[in-house]
PDB file of N, CA and C in Angstrom:
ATOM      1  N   UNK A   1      21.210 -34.445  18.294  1.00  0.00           N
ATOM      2  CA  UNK A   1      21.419 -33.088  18.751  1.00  0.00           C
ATOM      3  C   UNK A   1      20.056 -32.444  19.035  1.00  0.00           C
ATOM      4  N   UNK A   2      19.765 -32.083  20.278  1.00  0.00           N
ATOM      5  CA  UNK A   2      18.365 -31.408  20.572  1.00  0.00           C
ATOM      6  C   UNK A   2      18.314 -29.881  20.237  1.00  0.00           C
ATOM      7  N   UNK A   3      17.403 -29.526  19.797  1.00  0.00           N
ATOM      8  CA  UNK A   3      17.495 -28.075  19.049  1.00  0.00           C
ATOM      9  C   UNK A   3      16.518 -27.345  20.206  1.00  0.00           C
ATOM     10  N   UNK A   4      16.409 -25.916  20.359  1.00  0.00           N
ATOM     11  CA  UNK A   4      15.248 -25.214  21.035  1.00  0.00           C
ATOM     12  C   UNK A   4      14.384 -24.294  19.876  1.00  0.00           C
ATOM     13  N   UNK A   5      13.564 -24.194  20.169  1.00  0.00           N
ATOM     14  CA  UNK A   5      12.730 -23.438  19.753  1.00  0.00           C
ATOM     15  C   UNK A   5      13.089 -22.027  19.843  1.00  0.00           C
ATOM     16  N   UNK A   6      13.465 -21.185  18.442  1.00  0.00           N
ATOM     17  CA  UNK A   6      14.398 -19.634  18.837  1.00  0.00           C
ATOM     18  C   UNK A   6      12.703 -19.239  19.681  1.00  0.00           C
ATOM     19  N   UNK A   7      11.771 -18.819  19.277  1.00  0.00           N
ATOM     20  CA  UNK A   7      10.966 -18.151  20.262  1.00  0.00           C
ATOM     21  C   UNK A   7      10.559 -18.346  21.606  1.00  0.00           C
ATOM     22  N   UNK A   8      10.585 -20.043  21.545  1.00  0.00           N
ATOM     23  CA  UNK A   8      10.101 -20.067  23.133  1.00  0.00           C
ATOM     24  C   UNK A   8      10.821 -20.387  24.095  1.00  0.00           C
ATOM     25  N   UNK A   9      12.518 -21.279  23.584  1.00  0.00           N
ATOM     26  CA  UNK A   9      13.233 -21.637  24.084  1.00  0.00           C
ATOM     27  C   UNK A   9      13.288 -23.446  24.216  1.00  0.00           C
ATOM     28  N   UNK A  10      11.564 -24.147  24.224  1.00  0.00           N
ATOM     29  CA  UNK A  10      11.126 -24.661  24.565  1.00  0.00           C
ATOM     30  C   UNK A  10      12.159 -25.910  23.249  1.00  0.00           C
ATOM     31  N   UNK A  11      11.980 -27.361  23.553  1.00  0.00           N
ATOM     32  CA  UNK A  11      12.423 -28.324  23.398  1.00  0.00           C
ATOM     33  C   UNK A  11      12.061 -28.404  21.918  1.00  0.00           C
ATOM     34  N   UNK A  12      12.628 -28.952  20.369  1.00  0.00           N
ATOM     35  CA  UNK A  12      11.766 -29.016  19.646  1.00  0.00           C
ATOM     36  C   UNK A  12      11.983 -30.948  19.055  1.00  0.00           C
ATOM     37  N   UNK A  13      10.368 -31.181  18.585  1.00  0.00           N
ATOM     38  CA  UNK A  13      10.029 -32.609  18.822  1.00  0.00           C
ATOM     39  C   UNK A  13      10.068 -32.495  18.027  1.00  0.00           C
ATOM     40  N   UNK A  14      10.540 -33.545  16.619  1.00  0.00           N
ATOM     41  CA  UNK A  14       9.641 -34.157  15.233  1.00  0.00           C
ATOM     42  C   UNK A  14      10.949 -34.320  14.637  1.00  0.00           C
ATOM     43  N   UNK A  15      10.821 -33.462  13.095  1.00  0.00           N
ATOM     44  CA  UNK A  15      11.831 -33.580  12.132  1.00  0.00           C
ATOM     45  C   UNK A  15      13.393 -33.152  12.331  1.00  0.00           C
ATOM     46  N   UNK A  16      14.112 -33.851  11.703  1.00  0.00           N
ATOM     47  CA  UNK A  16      15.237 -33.000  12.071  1.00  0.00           C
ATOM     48  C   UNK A  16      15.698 -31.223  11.938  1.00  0.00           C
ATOM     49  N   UNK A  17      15.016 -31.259  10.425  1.00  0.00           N
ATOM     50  CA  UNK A  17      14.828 -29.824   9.869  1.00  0.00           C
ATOM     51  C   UNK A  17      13.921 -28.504  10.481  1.00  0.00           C
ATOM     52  N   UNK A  18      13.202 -29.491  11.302  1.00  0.00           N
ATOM     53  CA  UNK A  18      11.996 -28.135  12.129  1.00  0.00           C
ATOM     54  C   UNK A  18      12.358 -27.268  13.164  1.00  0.00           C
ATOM     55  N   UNK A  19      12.283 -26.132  12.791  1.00  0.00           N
ATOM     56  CA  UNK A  19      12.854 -24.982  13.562  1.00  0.00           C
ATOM     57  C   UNK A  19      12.282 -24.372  14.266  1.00  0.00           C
ATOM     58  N   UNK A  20      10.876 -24.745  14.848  1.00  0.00           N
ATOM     59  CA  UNK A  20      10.093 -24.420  15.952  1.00  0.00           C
ATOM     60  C   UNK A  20       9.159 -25.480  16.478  1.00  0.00           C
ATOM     61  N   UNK A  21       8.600 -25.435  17.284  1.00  0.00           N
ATOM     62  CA  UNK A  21       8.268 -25.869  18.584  1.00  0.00           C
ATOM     63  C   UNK A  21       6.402 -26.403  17.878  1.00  0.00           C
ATOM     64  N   UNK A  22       5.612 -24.782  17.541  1.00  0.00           N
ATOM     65  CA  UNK A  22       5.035 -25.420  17.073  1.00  0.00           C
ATOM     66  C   UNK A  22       4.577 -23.437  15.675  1.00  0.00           C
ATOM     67  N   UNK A  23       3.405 -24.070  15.358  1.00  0.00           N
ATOM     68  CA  UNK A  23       2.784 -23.106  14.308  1.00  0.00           C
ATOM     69  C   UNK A  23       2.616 -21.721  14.868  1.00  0.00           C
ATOM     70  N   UNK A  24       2.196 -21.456  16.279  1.00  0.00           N
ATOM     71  CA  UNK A  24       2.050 -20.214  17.005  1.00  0.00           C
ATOM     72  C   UNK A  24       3.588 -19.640  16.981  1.00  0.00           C
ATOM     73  N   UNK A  25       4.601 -20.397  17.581  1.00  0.00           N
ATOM     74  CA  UNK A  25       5.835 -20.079  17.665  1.00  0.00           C
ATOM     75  C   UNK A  25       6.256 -19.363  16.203  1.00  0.00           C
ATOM     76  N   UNK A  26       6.363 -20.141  15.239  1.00  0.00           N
ATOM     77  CA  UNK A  26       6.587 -20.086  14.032  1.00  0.00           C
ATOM     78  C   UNK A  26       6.097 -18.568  13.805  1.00  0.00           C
ATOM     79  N   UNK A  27       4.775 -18.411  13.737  1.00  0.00           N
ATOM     80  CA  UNK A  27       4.225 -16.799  13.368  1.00  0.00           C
ATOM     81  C   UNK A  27       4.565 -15.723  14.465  1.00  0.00           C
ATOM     82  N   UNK A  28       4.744 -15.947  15.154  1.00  0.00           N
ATOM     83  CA  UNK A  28       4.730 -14.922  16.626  1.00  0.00           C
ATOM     84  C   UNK A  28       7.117 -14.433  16.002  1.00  0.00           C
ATOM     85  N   UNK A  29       7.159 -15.565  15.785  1.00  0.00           N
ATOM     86  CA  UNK A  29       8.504 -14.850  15.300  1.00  0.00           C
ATOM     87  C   UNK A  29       8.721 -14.624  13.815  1.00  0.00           C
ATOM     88  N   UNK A  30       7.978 -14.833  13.195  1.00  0.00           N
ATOM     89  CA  UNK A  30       8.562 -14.191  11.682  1.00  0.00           C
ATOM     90  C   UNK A  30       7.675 -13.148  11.784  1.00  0.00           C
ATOM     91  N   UNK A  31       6.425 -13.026  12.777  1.00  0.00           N
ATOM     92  CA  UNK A  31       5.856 -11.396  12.816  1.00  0.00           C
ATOM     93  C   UNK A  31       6.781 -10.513  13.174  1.00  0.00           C
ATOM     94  N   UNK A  32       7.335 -10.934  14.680  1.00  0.00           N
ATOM     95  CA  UNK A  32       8.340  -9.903  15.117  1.00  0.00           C
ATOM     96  C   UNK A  32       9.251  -9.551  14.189  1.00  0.00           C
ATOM     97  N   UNK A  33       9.923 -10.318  13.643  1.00  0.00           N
ATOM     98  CA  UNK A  33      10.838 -10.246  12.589  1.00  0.00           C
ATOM     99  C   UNK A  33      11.011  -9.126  11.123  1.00  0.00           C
ATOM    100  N   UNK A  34       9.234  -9.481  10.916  1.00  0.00           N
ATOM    101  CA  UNK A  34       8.960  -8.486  10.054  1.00  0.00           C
ATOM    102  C   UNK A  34       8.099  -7.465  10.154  1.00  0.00           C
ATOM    103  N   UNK A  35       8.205  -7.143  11.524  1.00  0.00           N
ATOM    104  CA  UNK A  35       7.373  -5.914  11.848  1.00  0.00           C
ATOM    105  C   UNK A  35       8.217  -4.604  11.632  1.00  0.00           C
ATOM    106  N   UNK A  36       7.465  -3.745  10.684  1.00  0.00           N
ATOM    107  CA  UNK A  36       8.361  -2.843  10.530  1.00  0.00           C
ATOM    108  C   UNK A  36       9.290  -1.859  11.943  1.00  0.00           C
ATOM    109  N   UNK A  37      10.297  -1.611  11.740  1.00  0.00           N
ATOM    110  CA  UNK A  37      11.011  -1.264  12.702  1.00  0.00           C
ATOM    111  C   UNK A  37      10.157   0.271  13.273  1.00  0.00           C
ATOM    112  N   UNK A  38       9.705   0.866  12.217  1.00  0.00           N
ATOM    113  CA  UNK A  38       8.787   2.116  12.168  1.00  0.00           C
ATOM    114  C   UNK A  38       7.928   2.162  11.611  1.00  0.00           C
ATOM    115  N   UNK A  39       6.547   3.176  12.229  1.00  0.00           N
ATOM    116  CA  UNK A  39       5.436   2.558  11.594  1.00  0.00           C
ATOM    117  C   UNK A  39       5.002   3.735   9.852  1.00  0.00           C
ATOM    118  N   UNK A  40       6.398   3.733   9.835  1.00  0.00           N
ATOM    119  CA  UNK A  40       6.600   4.895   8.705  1.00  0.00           C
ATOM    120  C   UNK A  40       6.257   4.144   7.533  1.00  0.00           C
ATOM    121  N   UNK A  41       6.740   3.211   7.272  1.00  0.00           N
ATOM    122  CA  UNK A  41       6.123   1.936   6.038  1.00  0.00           C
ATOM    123  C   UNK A  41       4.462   1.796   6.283  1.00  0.00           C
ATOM    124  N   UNK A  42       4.589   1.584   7.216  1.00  0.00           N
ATOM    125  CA  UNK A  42       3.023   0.826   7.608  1.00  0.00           C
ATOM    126  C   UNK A  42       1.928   2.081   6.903  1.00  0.00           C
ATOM    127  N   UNK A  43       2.196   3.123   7.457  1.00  0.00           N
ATOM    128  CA  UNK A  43       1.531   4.739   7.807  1.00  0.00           C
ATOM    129  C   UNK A  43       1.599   4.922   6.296  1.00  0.00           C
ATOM    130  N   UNK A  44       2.336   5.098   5.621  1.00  0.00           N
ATOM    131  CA  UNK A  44       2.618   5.183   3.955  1.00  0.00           C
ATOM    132  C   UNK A  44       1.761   4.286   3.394  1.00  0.00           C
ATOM    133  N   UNK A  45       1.858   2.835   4.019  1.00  0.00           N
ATOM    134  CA  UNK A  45       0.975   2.307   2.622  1.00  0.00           C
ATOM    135  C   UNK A  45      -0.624   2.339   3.090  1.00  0.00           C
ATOM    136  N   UNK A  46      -0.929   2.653   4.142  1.00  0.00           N
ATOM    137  CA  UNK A  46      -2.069   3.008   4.399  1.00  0.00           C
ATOM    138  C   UNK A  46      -2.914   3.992   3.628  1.00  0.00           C
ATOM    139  N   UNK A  47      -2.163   4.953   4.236  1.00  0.00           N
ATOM    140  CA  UNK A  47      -2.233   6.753   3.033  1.00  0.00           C
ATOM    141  C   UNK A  47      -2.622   6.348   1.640  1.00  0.00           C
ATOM    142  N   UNK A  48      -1.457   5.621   1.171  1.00  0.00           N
ATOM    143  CA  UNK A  48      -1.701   5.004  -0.446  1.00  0.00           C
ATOM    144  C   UNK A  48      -2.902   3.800  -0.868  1.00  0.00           C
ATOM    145  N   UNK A  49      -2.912   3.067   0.332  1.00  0.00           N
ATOM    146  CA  UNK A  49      -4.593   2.492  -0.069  1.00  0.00           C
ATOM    147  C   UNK A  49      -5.465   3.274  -0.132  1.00  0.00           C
ATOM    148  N   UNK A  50      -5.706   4.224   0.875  1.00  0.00           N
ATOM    149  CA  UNK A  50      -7.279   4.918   1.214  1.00  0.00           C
ATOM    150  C   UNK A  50      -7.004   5.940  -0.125  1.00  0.00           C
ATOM    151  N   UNK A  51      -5.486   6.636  -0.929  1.00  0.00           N
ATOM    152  CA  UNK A  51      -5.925   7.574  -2.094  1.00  0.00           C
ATOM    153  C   UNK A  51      -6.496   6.301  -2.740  1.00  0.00           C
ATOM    154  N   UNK A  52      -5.864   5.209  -2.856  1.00  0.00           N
ATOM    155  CA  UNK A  52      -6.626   4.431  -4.024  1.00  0.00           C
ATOM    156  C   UNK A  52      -8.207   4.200  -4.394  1.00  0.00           C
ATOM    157  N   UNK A  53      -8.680   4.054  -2.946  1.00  0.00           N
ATOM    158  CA  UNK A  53      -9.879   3.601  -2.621  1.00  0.00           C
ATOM    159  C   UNK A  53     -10.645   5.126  -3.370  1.00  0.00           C
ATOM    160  N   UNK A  54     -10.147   6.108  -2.970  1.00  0.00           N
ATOM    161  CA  UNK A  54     -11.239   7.052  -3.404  1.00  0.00           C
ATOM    162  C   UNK A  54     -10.891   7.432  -4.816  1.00  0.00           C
ATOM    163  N   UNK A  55      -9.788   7.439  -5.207  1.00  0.00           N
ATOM    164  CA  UNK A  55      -9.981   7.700  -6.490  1.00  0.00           C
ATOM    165  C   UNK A  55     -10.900   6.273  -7.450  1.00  0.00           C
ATOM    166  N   UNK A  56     -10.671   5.147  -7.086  1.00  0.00           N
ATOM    167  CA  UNK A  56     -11.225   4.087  -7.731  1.00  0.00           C
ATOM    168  C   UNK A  56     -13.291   4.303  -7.642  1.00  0.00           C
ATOM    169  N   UNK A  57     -13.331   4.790  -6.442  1.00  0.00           N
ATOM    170  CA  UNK A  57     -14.608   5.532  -5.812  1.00  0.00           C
ATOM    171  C   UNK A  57     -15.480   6.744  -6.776  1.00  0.00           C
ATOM    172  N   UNK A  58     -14.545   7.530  -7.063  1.00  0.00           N
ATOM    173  CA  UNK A  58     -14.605   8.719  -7.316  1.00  0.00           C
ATOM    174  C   UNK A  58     -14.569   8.508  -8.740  1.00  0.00           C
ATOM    175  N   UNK A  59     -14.247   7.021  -9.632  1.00  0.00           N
ATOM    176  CA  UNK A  59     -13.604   7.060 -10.729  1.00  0.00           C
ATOM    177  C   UNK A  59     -14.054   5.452 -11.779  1.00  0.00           C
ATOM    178  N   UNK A  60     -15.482   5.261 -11.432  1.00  0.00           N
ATOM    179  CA  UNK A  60     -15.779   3.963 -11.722  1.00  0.00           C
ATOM    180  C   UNK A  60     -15.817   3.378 -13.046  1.00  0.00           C
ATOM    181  N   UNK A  61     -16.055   4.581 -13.572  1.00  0.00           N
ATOM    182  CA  UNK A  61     -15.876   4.298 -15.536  1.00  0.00           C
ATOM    183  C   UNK A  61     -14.509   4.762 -16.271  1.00  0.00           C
ATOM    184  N   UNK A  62     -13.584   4.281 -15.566  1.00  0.00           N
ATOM    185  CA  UNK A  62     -12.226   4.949 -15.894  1.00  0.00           C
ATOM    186  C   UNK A  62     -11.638   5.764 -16.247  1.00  0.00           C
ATOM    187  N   UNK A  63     -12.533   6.924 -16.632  1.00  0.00           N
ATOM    188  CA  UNK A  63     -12.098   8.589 -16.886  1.00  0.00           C
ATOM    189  C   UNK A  63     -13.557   9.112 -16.285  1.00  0.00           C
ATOM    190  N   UNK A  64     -13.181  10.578 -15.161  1.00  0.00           N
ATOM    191  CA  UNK A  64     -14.296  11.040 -15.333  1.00  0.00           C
ATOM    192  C   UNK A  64     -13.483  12.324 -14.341  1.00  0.00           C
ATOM    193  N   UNK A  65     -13.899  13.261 -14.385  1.00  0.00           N
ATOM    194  CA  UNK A  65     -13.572  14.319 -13.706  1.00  0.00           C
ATOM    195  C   UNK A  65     -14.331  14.886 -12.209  1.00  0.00           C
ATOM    196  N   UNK A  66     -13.035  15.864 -11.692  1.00  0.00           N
ATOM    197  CA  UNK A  66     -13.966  15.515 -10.258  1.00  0.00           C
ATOM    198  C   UNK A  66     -12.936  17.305  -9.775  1.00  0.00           C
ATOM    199  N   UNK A  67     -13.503  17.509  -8.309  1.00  0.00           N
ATOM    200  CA  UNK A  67     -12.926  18.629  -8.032  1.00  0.00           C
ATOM    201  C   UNK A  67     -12.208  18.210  -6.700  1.00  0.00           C
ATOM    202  N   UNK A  68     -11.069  19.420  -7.061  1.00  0.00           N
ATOM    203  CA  UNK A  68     -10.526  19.089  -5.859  1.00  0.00           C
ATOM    204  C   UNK A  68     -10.876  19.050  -4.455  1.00  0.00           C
ATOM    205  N   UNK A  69     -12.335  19.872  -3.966  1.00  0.00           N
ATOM    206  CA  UNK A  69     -12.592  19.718  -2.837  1.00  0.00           C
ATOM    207  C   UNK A  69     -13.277  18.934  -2.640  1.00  0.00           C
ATOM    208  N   UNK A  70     -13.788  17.880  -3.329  1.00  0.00           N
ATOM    209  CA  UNK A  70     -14.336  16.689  -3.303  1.00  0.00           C
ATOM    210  C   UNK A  70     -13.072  15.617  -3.157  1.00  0.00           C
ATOM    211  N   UNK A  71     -11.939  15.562  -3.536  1.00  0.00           N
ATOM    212  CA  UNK A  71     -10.936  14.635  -3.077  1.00  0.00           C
ATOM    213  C   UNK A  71     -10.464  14.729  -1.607  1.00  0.00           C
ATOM    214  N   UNK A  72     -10.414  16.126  -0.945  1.00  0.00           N
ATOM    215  CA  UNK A  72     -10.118  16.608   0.463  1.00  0.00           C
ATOM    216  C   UNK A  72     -11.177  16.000   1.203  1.00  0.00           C
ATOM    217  N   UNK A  73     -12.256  16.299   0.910  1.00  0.00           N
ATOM    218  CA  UNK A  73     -13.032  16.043   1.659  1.00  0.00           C
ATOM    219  C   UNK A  73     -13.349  14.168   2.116  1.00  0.00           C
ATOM    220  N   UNK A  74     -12.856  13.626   0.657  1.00  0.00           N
ATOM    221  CA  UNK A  74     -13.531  12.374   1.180  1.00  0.00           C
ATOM    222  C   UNK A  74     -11.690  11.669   2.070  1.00  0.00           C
ATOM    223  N   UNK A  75     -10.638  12.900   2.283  1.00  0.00           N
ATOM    224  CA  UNK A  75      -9.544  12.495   2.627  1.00  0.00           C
ATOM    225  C   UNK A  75      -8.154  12.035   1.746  1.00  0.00           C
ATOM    226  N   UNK A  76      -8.415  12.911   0.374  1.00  0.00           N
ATOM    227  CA  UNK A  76      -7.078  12.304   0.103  1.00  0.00           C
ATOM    228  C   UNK A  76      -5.765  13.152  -0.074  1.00  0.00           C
ATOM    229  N   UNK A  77      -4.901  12.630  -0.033  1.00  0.00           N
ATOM    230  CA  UNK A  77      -3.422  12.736   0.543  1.00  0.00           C
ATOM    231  C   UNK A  77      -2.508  13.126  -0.822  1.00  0.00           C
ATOM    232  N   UNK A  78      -2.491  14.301  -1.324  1.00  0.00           N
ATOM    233  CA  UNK A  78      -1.990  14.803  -2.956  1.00  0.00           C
ATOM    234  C   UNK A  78      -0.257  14.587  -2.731  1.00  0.00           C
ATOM    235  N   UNK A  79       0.171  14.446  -1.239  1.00  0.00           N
ATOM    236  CA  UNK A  79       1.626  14.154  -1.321  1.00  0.00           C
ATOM    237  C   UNK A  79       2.077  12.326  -1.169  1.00  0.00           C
ATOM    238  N   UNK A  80       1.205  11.724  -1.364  1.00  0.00           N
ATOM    239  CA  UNK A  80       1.566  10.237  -1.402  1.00  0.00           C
ATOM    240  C   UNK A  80       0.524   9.431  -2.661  1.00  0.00           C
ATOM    241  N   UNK A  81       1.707   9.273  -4.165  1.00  0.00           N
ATOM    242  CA  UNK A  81       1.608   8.227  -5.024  1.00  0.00           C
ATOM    243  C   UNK A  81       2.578   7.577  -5.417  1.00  0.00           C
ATOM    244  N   UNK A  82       2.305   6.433  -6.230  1.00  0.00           N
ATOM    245  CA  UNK A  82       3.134   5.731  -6.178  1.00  0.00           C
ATOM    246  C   UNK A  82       3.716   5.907  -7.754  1.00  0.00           C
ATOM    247  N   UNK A  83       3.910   6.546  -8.949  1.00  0.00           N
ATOM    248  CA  UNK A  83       4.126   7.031 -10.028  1.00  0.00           C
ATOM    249  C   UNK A  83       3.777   8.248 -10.410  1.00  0.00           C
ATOM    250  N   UNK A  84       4.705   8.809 -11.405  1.00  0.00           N
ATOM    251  CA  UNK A  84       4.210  10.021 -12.321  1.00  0.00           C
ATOM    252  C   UNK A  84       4.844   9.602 -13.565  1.00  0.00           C
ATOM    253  N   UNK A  85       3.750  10.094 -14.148  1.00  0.00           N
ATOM    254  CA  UNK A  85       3.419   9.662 -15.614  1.00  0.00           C
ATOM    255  C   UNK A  85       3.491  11.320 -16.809  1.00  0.00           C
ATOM    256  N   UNK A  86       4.700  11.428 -17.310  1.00  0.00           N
ATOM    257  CA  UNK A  86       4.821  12.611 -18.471  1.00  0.00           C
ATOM    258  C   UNK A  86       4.881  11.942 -19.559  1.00  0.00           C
ATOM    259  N   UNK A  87       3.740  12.952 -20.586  1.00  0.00           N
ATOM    260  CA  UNK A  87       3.177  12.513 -21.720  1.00  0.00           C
ATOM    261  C   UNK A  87       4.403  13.351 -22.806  1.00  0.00           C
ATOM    262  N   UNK A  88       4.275  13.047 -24.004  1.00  0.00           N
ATOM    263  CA  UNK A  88       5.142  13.738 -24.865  1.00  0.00           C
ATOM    264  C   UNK A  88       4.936  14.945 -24.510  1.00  0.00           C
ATOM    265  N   UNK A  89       3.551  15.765 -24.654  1.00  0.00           N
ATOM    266  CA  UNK A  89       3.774  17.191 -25.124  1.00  0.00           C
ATOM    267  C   UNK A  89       3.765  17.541 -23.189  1.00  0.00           C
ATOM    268  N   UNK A  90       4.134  16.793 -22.327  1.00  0.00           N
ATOM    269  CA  UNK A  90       4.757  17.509 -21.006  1.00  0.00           C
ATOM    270  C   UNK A  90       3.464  17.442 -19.831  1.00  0.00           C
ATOM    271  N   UNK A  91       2.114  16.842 -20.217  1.00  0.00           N
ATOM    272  CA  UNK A  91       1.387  16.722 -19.608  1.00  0.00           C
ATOM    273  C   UNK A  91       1.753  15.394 -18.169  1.00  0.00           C
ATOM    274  N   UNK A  92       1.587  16.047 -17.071  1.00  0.00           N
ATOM    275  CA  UNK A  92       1.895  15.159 -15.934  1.00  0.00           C
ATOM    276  C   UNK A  92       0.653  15.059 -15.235  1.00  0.00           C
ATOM    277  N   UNK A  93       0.438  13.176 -15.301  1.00  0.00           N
ATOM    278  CA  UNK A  93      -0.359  12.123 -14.553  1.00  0.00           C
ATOM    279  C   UNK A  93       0.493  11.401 -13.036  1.00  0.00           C
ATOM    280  N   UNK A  94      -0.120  11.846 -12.262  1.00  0.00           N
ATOM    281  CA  UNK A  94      -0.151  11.257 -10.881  1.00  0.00           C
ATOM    282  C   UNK A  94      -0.561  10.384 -10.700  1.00  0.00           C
ATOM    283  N   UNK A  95      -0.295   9.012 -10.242  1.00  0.00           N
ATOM    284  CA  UNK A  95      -0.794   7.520 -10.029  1.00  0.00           C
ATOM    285  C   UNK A  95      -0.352   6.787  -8.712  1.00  0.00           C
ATOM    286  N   UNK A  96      -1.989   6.551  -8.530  1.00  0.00           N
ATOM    287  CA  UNK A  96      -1.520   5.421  -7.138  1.00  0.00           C
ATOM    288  C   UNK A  96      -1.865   4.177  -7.588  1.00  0.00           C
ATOM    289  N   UNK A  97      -0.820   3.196  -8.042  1.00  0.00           N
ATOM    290  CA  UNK A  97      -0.874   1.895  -8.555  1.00  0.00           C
ATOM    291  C   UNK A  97      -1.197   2.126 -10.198  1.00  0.00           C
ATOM    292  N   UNK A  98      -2.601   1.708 -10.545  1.00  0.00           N
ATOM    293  CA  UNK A  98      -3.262   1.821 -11.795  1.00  0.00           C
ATOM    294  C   UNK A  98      -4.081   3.225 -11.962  1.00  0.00           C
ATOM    295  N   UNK A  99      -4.528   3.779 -10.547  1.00  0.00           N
ATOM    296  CA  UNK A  99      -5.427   5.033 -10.460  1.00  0.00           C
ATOM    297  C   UNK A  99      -5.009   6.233 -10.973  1.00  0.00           C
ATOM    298  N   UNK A 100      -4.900   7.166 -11.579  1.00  0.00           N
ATOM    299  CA  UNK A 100      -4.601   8.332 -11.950  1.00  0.00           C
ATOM    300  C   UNK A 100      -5.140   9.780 -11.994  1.00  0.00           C
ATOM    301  N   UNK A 101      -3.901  10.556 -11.955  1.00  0.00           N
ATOM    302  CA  UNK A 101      -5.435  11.881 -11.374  1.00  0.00           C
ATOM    303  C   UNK A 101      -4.686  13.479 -12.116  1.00  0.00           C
ATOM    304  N   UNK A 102      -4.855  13.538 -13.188  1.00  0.00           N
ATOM    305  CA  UNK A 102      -4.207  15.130 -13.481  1.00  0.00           C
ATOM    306  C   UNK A 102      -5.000  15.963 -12.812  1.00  0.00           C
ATOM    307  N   UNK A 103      -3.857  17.050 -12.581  1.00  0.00           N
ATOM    308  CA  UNK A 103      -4.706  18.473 -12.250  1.00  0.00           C
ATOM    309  C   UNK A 103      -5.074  19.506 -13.200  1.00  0.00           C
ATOM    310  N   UNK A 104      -6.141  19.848 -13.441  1.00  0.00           N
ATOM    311  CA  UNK A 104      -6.895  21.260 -14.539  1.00  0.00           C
ATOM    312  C   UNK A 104      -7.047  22.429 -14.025  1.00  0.00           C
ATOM    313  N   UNK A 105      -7.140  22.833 -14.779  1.00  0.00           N
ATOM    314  CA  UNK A 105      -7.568  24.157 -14.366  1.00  0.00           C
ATOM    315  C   UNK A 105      -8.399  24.510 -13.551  1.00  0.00           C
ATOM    316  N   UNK A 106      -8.582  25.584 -12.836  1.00  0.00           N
ATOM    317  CA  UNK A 106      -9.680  25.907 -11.445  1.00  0.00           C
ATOM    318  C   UNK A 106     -10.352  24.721 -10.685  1.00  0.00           C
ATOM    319  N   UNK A 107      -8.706  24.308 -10.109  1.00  0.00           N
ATOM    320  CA  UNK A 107      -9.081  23.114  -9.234  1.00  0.00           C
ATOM    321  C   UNK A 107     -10.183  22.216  -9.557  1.00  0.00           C
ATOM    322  N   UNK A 108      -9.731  21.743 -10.722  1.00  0.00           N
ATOM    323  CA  UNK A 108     -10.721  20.252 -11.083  1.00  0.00           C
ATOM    324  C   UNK A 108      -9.646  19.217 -11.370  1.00  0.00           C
ATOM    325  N   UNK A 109      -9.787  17.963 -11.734  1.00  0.00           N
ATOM    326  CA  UNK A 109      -8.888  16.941 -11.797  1.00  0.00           C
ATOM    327  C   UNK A 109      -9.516  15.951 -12.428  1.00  0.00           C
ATOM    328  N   UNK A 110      -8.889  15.331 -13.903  1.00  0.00           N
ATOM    329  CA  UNK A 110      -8.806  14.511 -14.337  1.00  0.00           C
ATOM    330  C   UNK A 110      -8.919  13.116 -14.165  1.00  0.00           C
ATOM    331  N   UNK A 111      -9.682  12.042 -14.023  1.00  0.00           N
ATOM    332  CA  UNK A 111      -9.313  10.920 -13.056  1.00  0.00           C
ATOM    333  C   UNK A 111      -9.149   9.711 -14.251  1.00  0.00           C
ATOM    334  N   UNK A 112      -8.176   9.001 -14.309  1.00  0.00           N
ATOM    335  CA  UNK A 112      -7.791   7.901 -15.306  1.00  0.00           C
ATOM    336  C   UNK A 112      -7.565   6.697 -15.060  1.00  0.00           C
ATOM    337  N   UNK A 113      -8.019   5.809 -15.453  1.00  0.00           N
ATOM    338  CA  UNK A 113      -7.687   4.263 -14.950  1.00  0.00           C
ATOM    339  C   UNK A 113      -6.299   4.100 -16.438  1.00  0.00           C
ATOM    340  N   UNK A 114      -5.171   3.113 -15.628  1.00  0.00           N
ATOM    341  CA  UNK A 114      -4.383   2.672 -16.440  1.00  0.00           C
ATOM    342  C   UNK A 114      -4.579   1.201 -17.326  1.00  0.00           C
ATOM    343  N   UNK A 115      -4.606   1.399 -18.288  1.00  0.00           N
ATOM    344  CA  UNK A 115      -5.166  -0.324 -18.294  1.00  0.00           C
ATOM    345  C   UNK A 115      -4.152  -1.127 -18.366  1.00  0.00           C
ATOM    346  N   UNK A 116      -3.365  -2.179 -18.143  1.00  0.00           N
ATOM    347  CA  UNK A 116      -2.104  -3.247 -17.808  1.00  0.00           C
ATOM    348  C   UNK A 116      -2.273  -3.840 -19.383  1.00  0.00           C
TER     349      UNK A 116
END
């Protein structure tokens, strides 16, 4: 039974089990495949790397405090993390991944590494 290649159409040679043509074929359709339908995923986890990057930036000895117009400025995004973290007595930590960032008083902010 001769099979085609779903991307190229083209003839496929070798194993019985091989489902494309060749390695280009192969990636060119499980890209399409899994390209997000919108670049609303894509755009999100972007946002959420670059907060990471600056808080990890901003935050090299795993606690240290910082102001908020120093987070704006180097670009970060206070409506995209990926956790919140409430402590017993009601204190709320914001986290992108392991990074963490309370807010204080007269716009300063807390910055916390989580340790795993």
């Amino acid at each position: 039974m001769q099979k085609d290649c779903p991307e190229c159409g083209e003839k496929i040679i070798g194993r019985a089990d091989k489902k494309f043509c060749s390695d280009y074929c192969r990636n060119s359709f499980n890209n399409k495949i899994n390209k997000d339908s919108k670049n609303l995923v894509r755009n999100i986890n972007n946002r959420l790397r670059k907060n990471y990057r600056i808080l990890e930036e901003l935050n090299p000895n795993e606690k240290t405090k910082t102001t908020k117009s120093k987070l704006i400025a180097k670009g970060f995004d206070f409506q995209h993390f990926t956790s919140i973290y409430t402590t017993k007595v009601g204190t709320v930590y914001y986290f992108v991944y392991d990074q963490g960032y309370l807010p204080l008083e007269n716009e300063y902010y807390a910055l916390v590494k989580r340790n795993s």
